[in-house]
N, C-alpha and C. Protein backbone atom coordinates (compact mmCIF):
# COMPACT_ATOMS: atom_id res chain seq x y z
N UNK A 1 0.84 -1.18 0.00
CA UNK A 1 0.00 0.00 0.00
C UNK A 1 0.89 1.24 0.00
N UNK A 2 0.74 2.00 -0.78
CA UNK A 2 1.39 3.57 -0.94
C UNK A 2 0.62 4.66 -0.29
N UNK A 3 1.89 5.46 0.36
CA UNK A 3 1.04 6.35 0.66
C UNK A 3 2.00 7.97 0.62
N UNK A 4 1.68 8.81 0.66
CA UNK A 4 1.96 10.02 0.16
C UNK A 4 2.17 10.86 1.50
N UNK A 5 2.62 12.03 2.10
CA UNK A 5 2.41 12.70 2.57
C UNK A 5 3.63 14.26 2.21
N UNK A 6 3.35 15.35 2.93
CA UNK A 6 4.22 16.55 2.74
C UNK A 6 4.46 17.00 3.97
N UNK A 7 5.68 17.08 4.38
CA UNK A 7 6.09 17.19 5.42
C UNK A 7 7.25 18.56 5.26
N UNK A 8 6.96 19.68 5.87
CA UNK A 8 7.70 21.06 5.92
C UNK A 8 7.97 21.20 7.37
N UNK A 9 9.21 21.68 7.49
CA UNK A 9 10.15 21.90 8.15
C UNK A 9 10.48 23.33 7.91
N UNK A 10 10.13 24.87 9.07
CA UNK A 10 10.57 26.00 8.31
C UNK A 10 9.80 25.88 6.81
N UNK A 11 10.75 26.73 5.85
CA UNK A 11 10.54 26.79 4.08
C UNK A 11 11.08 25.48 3.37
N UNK A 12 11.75 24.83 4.57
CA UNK A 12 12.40 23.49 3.34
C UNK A 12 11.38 22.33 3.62
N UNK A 13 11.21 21.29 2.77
CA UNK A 13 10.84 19.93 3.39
C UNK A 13 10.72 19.03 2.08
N UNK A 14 9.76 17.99 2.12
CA UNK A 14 9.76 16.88 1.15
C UNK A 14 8.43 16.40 1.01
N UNK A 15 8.21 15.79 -0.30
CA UNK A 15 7.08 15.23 -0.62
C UNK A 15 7.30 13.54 -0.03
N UNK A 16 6.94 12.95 0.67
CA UNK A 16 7.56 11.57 0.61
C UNK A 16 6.29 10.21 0.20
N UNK A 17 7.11 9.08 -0.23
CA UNK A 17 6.23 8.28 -0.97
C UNK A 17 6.72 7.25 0.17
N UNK A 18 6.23 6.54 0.39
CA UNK A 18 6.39 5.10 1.88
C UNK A 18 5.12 4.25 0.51
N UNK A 19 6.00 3.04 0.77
CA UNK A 19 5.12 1.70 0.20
C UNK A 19 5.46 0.73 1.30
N UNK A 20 4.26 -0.18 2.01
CA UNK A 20 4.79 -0.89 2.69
C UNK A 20 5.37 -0.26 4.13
N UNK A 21 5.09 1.04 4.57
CA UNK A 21 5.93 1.36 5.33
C UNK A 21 7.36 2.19 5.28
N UNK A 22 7.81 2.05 4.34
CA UNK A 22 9.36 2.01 3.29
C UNK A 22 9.12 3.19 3.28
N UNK A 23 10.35 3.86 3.45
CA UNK A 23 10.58 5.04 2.40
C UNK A 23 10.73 4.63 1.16
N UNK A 24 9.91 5.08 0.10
CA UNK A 24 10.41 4.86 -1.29
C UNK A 24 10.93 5.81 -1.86
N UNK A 25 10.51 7.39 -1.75
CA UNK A 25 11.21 8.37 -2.74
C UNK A 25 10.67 9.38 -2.00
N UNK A 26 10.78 10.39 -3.00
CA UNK A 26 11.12 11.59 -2.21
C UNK A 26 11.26 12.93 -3.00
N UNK A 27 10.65 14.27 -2.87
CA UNK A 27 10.46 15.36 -3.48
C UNK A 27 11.07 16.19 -2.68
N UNK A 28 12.12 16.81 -3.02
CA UNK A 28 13.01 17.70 -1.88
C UNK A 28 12.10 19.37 -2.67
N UNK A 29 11.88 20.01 -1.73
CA UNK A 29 10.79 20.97 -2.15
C UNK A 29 11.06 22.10 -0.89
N UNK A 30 10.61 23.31 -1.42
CA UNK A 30 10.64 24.60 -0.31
C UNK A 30 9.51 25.64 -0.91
N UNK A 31 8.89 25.89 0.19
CA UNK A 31 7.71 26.85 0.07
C UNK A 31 8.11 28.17 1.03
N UNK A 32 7.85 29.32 -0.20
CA UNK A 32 8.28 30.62 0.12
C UNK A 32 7.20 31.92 -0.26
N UNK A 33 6.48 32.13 0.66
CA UNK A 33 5.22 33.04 0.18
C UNK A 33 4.43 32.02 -0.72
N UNK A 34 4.42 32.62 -2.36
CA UNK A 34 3.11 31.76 -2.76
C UNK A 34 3.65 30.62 -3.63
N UNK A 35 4.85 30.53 -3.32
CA UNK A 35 5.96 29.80 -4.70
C UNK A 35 6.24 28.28 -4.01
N UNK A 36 5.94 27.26 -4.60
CA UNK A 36 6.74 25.88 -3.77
C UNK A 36 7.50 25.05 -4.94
N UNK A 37 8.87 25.56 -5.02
CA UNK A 37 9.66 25.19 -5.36
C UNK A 37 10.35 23.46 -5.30
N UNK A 38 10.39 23.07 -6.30
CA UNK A 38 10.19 21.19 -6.34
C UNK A 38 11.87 21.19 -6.89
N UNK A 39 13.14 20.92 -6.09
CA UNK A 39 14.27 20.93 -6.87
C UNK A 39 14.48 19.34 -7.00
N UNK A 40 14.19 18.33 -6.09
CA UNK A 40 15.05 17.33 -7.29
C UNK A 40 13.61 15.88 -6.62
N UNK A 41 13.70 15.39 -7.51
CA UNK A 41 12.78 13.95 -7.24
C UNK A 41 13.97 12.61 -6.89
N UNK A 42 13.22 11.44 -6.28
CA UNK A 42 13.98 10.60 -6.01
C UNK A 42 13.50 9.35 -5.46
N UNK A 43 13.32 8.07 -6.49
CA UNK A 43 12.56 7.25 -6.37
C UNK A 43 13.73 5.84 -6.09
N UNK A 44 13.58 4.93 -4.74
CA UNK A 44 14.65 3.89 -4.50
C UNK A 44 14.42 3.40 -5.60
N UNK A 45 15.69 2.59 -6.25
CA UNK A 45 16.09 1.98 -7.22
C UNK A 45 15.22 0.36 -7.11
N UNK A 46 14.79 0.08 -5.95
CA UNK A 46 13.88 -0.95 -5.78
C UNK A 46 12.45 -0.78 -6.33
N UNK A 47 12.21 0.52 -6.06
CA UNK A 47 10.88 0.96 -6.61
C UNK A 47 10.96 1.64 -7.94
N UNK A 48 11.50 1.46 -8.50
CA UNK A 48 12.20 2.07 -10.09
C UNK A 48 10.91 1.18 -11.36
N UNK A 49 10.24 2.15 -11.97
CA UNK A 49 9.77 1.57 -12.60
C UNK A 49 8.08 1.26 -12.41
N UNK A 50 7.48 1.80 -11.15
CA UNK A 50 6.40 1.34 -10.58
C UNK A 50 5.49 2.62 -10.87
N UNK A 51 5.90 3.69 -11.37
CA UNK A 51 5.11 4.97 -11.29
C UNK A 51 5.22 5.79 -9.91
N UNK A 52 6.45 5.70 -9.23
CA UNK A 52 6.19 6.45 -8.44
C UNK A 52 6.33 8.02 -8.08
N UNK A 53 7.21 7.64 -9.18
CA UNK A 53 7.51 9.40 -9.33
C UNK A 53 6.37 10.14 -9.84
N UNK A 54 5.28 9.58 -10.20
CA UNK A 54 4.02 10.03 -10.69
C UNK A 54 2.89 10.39 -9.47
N UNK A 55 2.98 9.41 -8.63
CA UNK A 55 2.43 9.92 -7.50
C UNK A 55 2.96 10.59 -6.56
N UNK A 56 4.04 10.56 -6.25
CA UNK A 56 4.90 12.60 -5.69
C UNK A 56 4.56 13.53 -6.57
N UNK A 57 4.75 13.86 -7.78
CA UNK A 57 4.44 14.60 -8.13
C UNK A 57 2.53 14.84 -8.50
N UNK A 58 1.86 14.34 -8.54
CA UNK A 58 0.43 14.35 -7.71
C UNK A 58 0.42 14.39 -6.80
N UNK A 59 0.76 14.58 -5.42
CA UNK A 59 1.03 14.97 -4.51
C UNK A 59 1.51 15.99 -4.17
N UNK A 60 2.33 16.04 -4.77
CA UNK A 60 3.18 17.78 -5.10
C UNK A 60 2.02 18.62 -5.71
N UNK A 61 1.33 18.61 -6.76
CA UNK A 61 0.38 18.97 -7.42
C UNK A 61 -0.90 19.30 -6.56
N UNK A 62 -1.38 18.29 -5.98
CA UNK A 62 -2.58 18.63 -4.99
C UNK A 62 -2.59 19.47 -3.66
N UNK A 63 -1.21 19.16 -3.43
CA UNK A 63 -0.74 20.39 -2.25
C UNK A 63 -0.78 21.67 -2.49
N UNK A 64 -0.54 22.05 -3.65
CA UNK A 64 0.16 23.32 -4.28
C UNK A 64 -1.58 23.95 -4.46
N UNK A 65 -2.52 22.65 -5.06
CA UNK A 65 -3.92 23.28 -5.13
C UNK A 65 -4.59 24.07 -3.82
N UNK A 66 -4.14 22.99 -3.36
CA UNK A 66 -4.85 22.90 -1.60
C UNK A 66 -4.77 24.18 -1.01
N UNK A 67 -2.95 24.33 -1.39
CA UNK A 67 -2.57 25.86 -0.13
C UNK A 67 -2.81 27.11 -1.56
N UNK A 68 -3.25 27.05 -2.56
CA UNK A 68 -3.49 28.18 -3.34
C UNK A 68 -1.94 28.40 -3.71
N UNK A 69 -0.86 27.63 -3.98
CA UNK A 69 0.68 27.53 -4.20
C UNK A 69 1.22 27.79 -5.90
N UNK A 70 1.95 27.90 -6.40
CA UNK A 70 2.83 27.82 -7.57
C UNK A 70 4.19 26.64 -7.72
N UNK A 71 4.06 26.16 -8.37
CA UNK A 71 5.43 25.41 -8.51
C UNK A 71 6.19 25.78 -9.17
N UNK A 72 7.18 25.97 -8.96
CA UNK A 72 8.57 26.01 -9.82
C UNK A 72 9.18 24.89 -9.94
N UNK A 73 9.19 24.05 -11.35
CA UNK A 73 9.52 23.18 -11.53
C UNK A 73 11.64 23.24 -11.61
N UNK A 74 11.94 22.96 -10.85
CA UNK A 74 13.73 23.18 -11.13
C UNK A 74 14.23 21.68 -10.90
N UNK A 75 13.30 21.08 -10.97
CA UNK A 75 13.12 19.62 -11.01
C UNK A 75 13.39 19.10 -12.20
N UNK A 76 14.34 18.37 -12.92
CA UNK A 76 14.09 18.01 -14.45
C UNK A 76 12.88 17.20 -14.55
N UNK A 77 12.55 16.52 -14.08
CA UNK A 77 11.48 15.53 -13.95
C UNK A 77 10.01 16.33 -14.04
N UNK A 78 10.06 16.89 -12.91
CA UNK A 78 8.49 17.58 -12.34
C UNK A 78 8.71 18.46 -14.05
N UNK A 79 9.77 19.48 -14.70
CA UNK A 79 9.82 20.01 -15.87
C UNK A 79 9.67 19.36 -16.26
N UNK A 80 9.87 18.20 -17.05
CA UNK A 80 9.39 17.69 -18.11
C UNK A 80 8.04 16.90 -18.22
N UNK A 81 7.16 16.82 -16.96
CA UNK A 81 6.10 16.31 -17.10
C UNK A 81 5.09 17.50 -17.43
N UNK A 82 5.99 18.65 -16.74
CA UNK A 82 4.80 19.78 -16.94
C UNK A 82 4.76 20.41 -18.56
N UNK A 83 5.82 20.53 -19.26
CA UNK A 83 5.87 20.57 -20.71
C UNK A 83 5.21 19.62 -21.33
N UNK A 84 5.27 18.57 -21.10
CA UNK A 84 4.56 17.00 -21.75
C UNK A 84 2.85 17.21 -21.40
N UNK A 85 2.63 18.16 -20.53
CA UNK A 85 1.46 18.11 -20.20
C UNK A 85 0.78 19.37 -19.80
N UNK A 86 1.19 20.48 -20.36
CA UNK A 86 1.04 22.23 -20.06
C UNK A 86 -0.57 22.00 -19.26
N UNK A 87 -1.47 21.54 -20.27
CA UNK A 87 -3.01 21.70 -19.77
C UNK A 87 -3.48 21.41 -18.92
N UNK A 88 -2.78 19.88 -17.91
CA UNK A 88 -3.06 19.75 -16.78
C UNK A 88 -2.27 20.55 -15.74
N UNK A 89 -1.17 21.06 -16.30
CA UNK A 89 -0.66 21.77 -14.33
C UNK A 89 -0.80 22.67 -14.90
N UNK A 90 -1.02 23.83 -15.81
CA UNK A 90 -1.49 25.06 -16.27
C UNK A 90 -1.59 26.17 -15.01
N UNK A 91 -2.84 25.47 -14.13
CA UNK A 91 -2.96 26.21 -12.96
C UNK A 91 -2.23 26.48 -11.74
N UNK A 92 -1.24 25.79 -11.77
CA UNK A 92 -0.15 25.60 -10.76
C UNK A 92 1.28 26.00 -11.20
N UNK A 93 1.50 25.93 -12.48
CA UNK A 93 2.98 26.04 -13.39
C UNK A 93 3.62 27.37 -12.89
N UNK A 94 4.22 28.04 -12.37
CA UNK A 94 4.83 29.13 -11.85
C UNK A 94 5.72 29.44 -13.21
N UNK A 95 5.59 30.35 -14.69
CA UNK A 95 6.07 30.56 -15.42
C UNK A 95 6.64 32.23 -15.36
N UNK A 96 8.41 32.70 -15.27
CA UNK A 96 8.41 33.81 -15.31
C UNK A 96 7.81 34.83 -16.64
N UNK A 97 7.14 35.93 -16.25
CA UNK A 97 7.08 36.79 -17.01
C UNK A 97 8.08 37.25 -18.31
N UNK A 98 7.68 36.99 -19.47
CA UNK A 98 8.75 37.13 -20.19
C UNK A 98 8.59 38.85 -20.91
């Protein structure tokens, strides 16, 4: 059984994924005013392959809804799902003003 939670510490903290109990992976992330910054993902090499990096980052995603948040993807990962998929995080995508 998987389960999700977000755990902040101060502005820094993590998205974390537990299967079984387990730590499985992990969203190293910091929330600053309205911005929650996602810098690196990280799924055990045991759990490689299972989709889990899909459910942190839905997790990451529903949080960001929840607290009215922005992401900054500086994540290659969390970036490239959000390019692969503009229309669903649209509302959350923290894009600078060009």
């Amino acid at each position: 059984m998987e389960t999700t939670k977000v755990v902040l510490g101060n502005a820094r903290g993590e998205v974390q994924l537990f299967s079984d109990d387990k730590k499985a992976g992990k969203m190293d992330i910091s929330v600053i005013k309205d911005k929650l910054t996602v810098y690196h993902t990280e799924v055990d090499e045991e759990y490689a392959g299972k989709g889990f990096a899909k459910l942190l980052l839905n997790q990451l995603v529903s949080y960001a809804r929840e607290n009215d948040l922005k992401i900054v993807p500086l994540c290659p990962y969390v970036h490239a799902q959000f390019k692969r998929n503009p229309e669903e995080y649209q509302d959350v995508w923290f894009k600078e003003a060009k």
